[in-house]
Protein backbone atom coordinates (compact mmCIF):
# COMPACT_ATOMS: atom_id res chain seq x y z
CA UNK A 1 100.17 32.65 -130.71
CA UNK A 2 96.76 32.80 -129.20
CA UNK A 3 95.10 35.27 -129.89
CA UNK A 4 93.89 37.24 -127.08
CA UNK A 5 93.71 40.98 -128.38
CA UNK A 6 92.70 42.38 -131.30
CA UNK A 7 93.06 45.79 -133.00
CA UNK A 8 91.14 47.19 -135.42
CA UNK A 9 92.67 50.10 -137.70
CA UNK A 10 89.82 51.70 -139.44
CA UNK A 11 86.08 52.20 -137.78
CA UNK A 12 84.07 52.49 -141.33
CA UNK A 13 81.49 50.22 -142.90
CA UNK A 14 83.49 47.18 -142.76
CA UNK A 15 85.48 47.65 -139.40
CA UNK A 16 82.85 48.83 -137.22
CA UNK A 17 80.17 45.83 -137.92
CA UNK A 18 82.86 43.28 -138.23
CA UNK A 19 84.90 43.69 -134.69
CA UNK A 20 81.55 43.97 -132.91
CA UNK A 21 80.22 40.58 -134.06
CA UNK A 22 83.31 39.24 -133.34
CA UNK A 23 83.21 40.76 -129.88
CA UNK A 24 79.69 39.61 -129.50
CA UNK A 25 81.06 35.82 -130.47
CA UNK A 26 84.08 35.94 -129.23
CA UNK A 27 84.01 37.31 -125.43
CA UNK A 28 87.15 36.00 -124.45
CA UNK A 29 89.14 38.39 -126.65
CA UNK A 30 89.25 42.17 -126.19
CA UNK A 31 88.66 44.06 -129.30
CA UNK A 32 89.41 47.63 -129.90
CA UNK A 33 88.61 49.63 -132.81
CA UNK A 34 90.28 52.95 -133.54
CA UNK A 35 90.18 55.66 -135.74
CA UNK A 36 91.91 58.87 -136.18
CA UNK A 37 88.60 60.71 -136.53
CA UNK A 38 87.75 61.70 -133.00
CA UNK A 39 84.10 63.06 -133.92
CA UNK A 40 83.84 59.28 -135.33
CA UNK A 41 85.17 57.48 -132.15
CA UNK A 42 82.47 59.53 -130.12
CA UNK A 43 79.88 58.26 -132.56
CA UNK A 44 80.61 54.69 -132.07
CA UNK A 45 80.68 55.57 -128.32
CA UNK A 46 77.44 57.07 -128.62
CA UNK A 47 73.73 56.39 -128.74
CA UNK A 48 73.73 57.62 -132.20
CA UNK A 49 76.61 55.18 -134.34
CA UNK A 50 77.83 56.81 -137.33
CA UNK A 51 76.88 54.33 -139.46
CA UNK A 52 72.65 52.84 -140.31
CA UNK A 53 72.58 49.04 -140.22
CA UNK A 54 69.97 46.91 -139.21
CA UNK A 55 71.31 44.74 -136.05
CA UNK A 56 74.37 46.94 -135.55
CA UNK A 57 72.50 49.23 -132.32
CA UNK A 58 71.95 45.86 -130.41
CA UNK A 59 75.32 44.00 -131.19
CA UNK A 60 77.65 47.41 -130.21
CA UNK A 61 75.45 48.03 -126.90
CA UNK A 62 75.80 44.17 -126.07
CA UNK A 63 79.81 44.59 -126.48
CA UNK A 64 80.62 47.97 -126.05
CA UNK A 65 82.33 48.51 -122.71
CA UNK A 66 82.73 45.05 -121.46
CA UNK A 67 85.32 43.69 -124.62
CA UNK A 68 84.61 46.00 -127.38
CA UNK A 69 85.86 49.18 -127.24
CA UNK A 70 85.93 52.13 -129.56
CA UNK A 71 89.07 54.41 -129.21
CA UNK A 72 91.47 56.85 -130.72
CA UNK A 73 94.37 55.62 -128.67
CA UNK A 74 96.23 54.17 -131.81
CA UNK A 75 99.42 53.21 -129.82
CA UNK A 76 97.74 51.52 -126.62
CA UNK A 77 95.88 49.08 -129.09
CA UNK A 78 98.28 48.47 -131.56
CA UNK A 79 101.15 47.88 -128.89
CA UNK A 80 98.70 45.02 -127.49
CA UNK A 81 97.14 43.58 -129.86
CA UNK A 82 98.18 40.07 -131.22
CA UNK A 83 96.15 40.50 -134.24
CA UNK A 84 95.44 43.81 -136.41
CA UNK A 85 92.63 44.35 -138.67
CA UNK A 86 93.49 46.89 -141.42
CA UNK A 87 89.89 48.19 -142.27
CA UNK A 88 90.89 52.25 -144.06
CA UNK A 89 89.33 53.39 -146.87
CA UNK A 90 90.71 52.52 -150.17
CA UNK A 91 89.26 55.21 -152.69
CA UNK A 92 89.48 55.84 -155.92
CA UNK A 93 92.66 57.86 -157.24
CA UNK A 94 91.44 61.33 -158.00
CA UNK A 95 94.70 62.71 -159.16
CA UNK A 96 97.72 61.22 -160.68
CA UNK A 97 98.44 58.21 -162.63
CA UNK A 98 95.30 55.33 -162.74
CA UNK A 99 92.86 58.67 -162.10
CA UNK A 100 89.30 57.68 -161.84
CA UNK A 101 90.30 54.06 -161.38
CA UNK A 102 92.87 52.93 -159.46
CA UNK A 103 92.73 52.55 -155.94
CA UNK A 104 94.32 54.82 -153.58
CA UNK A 105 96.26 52.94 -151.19
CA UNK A 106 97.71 55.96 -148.83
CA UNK A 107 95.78 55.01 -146.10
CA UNK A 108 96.53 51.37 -146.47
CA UNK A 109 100.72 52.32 -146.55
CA UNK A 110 99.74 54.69 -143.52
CA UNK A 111 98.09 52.08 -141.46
CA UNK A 112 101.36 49.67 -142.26
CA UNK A 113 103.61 52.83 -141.66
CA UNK A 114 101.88 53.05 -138.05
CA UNK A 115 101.80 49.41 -137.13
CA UNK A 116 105.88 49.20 -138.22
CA UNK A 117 106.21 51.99 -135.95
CA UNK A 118 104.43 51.42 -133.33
CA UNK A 119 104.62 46.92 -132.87
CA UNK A 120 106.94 45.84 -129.87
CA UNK A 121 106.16 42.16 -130.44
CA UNK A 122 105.04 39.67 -132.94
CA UNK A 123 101.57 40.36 -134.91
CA UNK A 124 99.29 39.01 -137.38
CA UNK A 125 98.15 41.79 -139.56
CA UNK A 126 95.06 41.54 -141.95
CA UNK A 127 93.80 43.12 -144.72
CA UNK A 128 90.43 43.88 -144.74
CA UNK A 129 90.22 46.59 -146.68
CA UNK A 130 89.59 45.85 -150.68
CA UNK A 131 92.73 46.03 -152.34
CA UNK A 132 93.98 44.95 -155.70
CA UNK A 133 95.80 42.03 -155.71
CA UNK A 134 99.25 42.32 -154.42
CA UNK A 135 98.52 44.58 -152.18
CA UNK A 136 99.57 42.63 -149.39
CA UNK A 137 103.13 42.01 -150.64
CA UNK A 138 103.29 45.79 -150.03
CA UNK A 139 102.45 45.99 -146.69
CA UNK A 140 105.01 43.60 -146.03
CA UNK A 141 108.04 45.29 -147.90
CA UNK A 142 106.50 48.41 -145.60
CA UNK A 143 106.94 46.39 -142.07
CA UNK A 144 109.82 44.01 -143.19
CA UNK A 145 111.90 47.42 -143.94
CA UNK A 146 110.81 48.73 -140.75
CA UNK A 147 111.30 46.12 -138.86
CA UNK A 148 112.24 45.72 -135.01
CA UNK A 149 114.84 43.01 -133.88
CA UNK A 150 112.44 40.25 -132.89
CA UNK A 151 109.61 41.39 -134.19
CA UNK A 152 107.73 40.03 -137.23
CA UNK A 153 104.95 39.82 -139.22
CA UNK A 154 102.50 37.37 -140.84
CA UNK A 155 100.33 39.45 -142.97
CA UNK A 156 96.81 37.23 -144.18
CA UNK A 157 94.11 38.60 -146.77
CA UNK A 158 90.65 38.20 -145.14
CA UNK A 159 88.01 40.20 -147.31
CA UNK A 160 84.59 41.11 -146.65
CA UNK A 161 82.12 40.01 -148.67
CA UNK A 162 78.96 42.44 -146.85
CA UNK A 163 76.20 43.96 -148.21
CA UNK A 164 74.92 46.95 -146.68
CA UNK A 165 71.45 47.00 -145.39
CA UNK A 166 72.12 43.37 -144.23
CA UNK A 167 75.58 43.49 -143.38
CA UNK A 168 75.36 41.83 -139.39
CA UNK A 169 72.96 38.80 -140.99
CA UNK A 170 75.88 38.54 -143.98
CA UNK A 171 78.67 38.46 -140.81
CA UNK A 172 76.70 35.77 -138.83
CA UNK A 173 75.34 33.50 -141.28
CA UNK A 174 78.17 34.11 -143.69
CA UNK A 175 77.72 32.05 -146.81
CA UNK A 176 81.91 31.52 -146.40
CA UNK A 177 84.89 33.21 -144.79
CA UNK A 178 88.00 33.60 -147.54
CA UNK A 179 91.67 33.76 -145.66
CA UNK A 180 94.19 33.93 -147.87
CA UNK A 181 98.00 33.91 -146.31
CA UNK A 182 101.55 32.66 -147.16
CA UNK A 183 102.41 28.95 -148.47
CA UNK A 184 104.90 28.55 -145.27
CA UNK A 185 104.83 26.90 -141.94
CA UNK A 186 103.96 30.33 -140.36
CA UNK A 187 101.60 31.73 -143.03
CA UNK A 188 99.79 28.50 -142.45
CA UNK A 189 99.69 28.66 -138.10
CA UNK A 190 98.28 32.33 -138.70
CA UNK A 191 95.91 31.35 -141.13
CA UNK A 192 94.64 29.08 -138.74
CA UNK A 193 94.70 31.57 -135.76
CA UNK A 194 92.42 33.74 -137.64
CA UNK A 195 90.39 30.65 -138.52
CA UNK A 196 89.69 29.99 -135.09
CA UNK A 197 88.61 32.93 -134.01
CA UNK A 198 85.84 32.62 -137.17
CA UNK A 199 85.05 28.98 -135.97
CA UNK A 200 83.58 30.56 -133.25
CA UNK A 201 80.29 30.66 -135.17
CA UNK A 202 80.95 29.71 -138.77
CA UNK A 203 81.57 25.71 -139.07
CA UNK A 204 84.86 25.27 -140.31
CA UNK A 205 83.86 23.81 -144.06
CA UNK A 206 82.92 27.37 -144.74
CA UNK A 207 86.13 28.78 -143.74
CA UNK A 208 88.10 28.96 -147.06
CA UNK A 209 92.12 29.23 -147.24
CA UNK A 210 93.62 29.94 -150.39
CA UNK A 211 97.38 32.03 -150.67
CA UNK A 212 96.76 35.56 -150.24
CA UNK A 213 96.39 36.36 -154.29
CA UNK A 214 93.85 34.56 -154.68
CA UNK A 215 92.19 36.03 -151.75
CA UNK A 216 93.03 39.27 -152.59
CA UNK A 217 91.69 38.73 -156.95
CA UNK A 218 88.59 36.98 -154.97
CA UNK A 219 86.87 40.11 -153.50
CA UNK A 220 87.63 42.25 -156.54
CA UNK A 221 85.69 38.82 -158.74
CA UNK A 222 82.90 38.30 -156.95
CA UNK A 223 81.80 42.04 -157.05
CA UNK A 224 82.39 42.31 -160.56
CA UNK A 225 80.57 39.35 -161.19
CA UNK A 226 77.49 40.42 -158.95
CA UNK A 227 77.74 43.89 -161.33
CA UNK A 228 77.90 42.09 -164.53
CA UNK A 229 74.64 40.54 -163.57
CA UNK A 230 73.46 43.97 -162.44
CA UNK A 231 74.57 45.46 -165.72
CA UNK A 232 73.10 42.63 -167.99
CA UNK A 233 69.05 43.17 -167.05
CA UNK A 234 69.86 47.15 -166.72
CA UNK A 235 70.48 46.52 -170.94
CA UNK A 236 67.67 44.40 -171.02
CA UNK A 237 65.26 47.18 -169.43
CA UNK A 238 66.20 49.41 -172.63
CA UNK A 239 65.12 46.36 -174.61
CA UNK A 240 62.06 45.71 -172.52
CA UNK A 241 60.79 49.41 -172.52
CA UNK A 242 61.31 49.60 -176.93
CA UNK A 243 59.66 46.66 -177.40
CA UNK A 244 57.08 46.48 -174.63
CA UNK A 245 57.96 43.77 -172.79
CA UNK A 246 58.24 43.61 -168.66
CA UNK A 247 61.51 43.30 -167.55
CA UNK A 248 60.37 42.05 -164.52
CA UNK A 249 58.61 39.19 -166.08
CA UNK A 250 61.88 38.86 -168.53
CA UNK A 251 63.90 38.35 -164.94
CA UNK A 252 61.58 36.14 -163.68
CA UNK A 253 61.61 34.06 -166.41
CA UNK A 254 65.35 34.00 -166.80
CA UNK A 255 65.59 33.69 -162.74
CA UNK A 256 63.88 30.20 -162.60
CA UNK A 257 66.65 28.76 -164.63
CA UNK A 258 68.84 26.73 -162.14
CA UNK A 259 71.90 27.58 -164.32
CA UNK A 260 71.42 31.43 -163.59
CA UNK A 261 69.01 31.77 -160.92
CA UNK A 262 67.15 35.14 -159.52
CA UNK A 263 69.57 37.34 -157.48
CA UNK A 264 71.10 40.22 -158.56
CA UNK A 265 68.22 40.25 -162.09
CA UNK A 266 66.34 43.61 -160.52
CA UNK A 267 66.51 46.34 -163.11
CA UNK A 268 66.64 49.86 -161.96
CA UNK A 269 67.86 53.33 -161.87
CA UNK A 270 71.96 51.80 -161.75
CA UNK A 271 74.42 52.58 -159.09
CA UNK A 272 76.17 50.35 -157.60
CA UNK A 273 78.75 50.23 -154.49
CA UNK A 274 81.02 47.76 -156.97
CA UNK A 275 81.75 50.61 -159.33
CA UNK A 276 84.80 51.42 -157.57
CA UNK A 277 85.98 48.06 -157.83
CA UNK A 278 85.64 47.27 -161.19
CA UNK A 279 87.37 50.22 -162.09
CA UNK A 280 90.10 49.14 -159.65
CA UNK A 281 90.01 45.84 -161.60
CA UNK A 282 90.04 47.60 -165.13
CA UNK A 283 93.17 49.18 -164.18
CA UNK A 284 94.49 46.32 -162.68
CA UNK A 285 93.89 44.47 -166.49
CA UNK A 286 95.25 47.74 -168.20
CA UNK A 287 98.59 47.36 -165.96
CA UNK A 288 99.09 43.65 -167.14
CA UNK A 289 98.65 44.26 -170.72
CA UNK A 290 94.77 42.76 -171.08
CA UNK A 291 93.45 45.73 -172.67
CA UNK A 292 90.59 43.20 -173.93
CA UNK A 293 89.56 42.24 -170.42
CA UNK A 294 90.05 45.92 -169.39
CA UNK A 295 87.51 46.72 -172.10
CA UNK A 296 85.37 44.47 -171.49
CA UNK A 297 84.93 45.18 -167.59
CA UNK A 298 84.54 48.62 -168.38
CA UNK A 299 82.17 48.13 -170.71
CA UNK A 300 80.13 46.74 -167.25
CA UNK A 301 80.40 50.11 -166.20
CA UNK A 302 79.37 51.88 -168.97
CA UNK A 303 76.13 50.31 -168.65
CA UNK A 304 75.26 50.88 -165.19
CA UNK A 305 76.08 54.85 -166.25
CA UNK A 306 74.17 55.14 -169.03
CA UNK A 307 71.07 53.51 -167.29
CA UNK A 308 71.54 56.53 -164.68
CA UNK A 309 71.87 58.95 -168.28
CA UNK A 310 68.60 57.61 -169.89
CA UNK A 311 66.69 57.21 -166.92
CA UNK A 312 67.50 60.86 -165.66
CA UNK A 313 66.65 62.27 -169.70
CA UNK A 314 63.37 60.39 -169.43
CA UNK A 315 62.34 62.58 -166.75
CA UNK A 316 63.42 65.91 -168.31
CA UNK A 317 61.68 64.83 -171.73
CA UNK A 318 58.13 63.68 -169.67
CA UNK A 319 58.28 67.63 -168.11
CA UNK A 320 57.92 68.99 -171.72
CA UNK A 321 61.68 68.83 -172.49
CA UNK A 322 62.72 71.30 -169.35
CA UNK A 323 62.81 71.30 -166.10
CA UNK A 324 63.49 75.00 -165.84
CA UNK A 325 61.86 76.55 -162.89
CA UNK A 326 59.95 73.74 -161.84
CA UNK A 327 60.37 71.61 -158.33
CA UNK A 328 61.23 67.94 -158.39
CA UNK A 329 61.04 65.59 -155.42
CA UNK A 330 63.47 63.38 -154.90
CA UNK A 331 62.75 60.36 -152.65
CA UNK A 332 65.71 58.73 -151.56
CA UNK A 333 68.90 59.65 -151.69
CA UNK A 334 71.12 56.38 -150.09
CA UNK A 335 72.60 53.82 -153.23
CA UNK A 336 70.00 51.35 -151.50
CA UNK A 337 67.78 50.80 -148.37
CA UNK A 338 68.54 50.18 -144.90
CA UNK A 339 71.75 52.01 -145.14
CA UNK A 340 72.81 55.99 -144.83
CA UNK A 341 75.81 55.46 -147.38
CA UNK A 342 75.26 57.46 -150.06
CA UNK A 343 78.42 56.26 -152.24
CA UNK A 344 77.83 55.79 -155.95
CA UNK A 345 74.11 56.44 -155.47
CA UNK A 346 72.26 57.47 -158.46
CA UNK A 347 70.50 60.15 -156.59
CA UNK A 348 73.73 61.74 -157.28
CA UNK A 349 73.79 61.50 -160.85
CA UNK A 350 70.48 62.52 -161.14
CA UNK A 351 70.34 65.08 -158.31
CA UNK A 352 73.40 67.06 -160.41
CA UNK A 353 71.56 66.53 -163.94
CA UNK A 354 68.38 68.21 -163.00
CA UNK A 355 70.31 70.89 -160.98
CA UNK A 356 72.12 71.72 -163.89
CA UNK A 357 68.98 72.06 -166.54
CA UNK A 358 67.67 74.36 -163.69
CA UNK A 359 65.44 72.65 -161.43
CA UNK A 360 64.40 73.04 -157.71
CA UNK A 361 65.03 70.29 -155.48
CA UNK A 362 62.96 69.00 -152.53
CA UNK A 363 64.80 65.87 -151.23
CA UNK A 364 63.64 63.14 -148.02
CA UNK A 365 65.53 60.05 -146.89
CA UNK A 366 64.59 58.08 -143.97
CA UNK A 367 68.15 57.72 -142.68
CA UNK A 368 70.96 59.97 -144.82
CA UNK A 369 71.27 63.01 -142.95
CA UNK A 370 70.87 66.56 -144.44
CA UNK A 371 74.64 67.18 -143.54
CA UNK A 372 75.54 64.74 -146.41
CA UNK A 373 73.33 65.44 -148.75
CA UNK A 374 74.51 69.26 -149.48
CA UNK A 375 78.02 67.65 -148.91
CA UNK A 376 77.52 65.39 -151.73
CA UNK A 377 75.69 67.70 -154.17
CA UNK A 378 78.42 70.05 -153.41
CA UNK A 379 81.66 68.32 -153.84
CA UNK A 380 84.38 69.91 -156.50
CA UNK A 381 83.41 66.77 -158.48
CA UNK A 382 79.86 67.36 -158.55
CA UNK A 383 79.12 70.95 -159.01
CA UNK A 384 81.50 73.98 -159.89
CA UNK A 385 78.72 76.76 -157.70
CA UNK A 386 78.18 75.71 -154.21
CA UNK A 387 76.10 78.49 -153.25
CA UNK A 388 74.07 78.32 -156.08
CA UNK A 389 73.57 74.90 -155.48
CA UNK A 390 73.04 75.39 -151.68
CA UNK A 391 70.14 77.72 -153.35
CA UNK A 392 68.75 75.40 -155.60
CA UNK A 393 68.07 72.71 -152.90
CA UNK A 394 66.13 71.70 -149.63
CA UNK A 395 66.36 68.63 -147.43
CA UNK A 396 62.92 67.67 -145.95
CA UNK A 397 62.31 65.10 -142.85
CA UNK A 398 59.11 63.69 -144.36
CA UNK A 399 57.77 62.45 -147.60
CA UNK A 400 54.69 64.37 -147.68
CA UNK A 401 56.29 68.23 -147.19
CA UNK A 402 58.79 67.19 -150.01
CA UNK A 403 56.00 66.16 -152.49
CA UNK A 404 53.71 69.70 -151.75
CA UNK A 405 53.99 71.62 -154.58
CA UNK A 406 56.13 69.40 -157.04
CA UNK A 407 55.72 69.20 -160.32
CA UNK A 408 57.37 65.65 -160.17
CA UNK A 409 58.63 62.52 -157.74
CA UNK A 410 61.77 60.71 -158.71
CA UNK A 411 61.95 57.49 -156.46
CA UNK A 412 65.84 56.87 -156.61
CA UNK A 413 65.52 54.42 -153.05
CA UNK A 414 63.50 51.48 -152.32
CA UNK A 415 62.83 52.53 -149.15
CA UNK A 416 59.67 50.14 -147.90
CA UNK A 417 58.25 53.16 -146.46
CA UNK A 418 57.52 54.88 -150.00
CA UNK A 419 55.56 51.54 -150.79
CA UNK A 420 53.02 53.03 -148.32
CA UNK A 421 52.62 56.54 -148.97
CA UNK A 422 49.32 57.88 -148.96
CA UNK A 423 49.77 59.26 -152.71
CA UNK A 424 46.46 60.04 -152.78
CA UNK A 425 46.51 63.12 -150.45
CA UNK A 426 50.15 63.66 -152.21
CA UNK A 427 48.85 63.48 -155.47
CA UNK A 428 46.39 66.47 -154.61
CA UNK A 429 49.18 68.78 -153.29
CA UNK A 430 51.43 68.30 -156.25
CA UNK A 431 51.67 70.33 -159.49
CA UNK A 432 49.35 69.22 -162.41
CA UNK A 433 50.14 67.63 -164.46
CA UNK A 434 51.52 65.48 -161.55
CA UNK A 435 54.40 62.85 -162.35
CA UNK A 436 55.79 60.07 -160.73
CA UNK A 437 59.37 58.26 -162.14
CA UNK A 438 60.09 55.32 -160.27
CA UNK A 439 63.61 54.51 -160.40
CA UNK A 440 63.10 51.24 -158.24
CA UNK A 441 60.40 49.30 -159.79
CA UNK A 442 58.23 49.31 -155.82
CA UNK A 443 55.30 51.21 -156.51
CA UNK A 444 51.80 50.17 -157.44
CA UNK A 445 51.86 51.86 -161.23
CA UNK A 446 48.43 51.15 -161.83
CA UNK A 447 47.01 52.42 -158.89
CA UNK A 448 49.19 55.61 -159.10
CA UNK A 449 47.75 55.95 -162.70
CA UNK A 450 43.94 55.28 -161.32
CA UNK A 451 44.92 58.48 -159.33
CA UNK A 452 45.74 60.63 -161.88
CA UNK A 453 49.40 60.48 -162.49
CA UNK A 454 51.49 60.30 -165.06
CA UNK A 455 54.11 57.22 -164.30
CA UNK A 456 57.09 55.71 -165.77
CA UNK A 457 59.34 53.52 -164.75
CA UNK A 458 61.95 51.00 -165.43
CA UNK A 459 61.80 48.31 -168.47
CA UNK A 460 58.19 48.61 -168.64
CA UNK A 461 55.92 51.06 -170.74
CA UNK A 462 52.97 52.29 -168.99
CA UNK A 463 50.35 53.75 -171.26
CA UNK A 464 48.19 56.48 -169.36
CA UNK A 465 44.73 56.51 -170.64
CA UNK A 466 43.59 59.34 -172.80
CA UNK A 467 39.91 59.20 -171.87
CA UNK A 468 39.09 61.67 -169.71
CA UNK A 469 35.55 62.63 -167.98
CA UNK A 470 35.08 65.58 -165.72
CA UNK A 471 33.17 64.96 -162.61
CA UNK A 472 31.92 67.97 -160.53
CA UNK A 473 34.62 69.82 -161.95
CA UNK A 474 37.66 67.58 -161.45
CA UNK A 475 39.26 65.85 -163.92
CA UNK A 476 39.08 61.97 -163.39
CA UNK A 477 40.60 59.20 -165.47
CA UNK A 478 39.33 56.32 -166.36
């Protein structure tokens, strides 16, 4: 088979990005990516994509209309396509057995269900999704017991291995490209179908083929390993901040040791977009009878929360032990900068914490739109009063009219923009005592404390001088 059409099931995060680089590399082979979402379709159609990602605006208007194509016409695509991406969410199980850590597969089966119904002719279908391992064999059992006379199937694990915020840089220069597929003479030709269409523009020694288990354990391994790390100098900040040493200086140190290196050692406020994995694997563990590897994944997780618990009590103790009545700032509300997605950000966590004690919110990011923000502060999961929430709550489109009037700024986004705030003039339209928690580790601590405000901040203690001197009136410190 040469592969001359491809369809992608699933226009998200992963499938979006991914079919329009290979569009823009590929421009020999037409590739459509639909979605049942119709307000999502006319997104990607759109001057306005649904998703923020740095790159993505001038790859999709490069493609888009000549052989990439963004469409809700399921059938059309799938009927011509000789190779299917399945790109669907795979959440977390909210209900049911493996709640709050499994993976929900029903879109997965859905896709599969579709594709079974739909296929006329031969096709190589992909997972692209994350999936716990196995997941695959599924989808086959789904289109092998649904299958046409003369029809089949080759189904290949290819995950993504993207980071938001520099997800088109990660699909170009891609460090390597994992296929995993079946140990047989046709496993093997589709594996290398899907290979060429990579070799494109990734040289082939970075093209990895394994059979699709491994693939499939892969993705799930490399993101828990990347949250261990995470998790490891988010224990060490505790450590740090009793003893009062500099975590950053701690990670620095550790980070020029060639057997560890420096990625992945920033301490900060937690969250991560692997949490849902790890859990996935943790169930996975608990399912094969390795409660001690369960354990200790979880224990991963545990960390990563209670960073997100003692960061978020440090600010309610700094306000004099309540927050009652009084208006907090928060800046940022995406898990990270340069992306809109606010999944398993700690804004969240901390958002619903000080909401609860009783506080008013004020609340600016660059690129999360207000629409999600309520959304998110008001899912069943979240909160249990909506309204009051609604109440409790105000999205802002700049930094400085969410700061007027605050009694504190939490910085739960690294956003390069807060790095050059004029906290000066902010400083003086803020509540006094003012107060500044920075959940990211980016701002310039002493110089916020030359100002007059009272800072803290991750794995470091910062000791505000108690000298004061009153100058014309005002109170400056010195």
């Amino acid at each position: 088979m040469v592969i001359k059409k491809i369809c992608c099931v699933g226009a998200g995060y992963v499938g979006g990005p991914t079919c329009s680089v290979i569009a823009l590399k590929c421009p020999e082979i037409q590739v459509t990516v639909v979605d049942l979402c119709k307000n999502r379709i006319a997104q990607w159609n759109s001057d306005k994509l649904p998703i923020y990602e740095p790159g993505l605006d001038n790859v999709v208007k490069a493609c888009r209309g000549k052989n990439l194509f963004f469409s809700t016409d399921i059938n059309t695509a799938i009927l011509e396509a000789d190779l299917i991406f399945i790109s669907v969410n795979t959440p977390t199980k909210t209900i049911g057995n493996g709640k709050g850590r499994a993976a929900d597969l029903k879109y997965v089966e859905g896709a599969a269900r579709m594709i079974a119904e739909i296929a006329q002719s031969d096709k190589i279908v992909v997972e692209k999704s994350t999936v716990p391992v196995r997941a695959a064999e599924s989808i086959l059992k789904i289109l092998s017991a649904n299958q046409k006379p003369g029809v089949s199937y080759q189904i290949l694990s290819n995950p993504e291995f993207l980071a938001e915020g520099t997800a088109i840089n990660d699909l170009i220069n891609a460090d390597r490209v994992l296929i995993g597929g079946e140990e047989s003479p046709a496993g093997q030709a589709a594996i290398e179908e899907l290979c060429s269409i990579y070799e494109h523009w990734i040289p082939r020694e970075k093209i990895f083929t394994t059979n699709t288990w491994s693939s499939e354990l892969s993705k799930l391994a490399a993101n828990a390993m990347l949250a261990q790390r995470i998790s490891s100098i988010n224990s060490l900040s505790a450590v740090c901040e009793a003893t009062g040493a500099d975590v950053s200086e701690v990670a620095t140190a550790i980070g020029l040791d060639s057997r560890i290196g420096s990625k992945f050692l920033q301490a900060s406020i937690g969250g991560s977009c692997f949490q849902k994995d790890i859990l996935n694997l943790v169930y996975i563990c608990e399912c094969l009878n390795l409660p001690e590897v369960a354990a200790y994944w979880q224990q991963v997780v545990d960390m990563n929360e209670y960073q997100k618990s003692r960061f978020t009590a440090k600010v309610i103790q700094s306000l004099f032990n309540t927050v009652s009545g009084k208006t907090v700032t928060i800046l940022g509300f995406a898990f990270k900068k340069n992306t809109g997605d606010t999944r398993e950000t700690p804004a969240i966590h901390v958002a619903k914490t000080l909401l609860d004690e009783g506080a008013t919110l004020k609340i600016y990011d660059p690129k999360v739109e207000e629409e999600q923000i309520y959304c998110d502060l008001t899912h069943p999961s979240v909160c249990e009063s909506p309204e009051k929430v609604k109440k409790a709550i105000t999205v802002y489109q700049d930094a400085y009219s969410a700061c007027e009037n605050s009694h504190a700024i939490v910085l739960c986004t690294e956003w390069d923009e807060f790095k050059t705030l004029d906290y000066h003039k902010i400083y003086h339209e803020m509540m006094k005592p003012a107060y500044i928690f920075d959940g990211r580790k980016i701002l310039d601590h002493k110089a916020l404390i030359d100002l007059g405000f009272h800072v803290q901040t991750i794995g470091k203690c910062l000791q505000r001088p108690l000298l004061t001197r009153f100058c014309g009136g005002t109170s400056c410190m010195h």
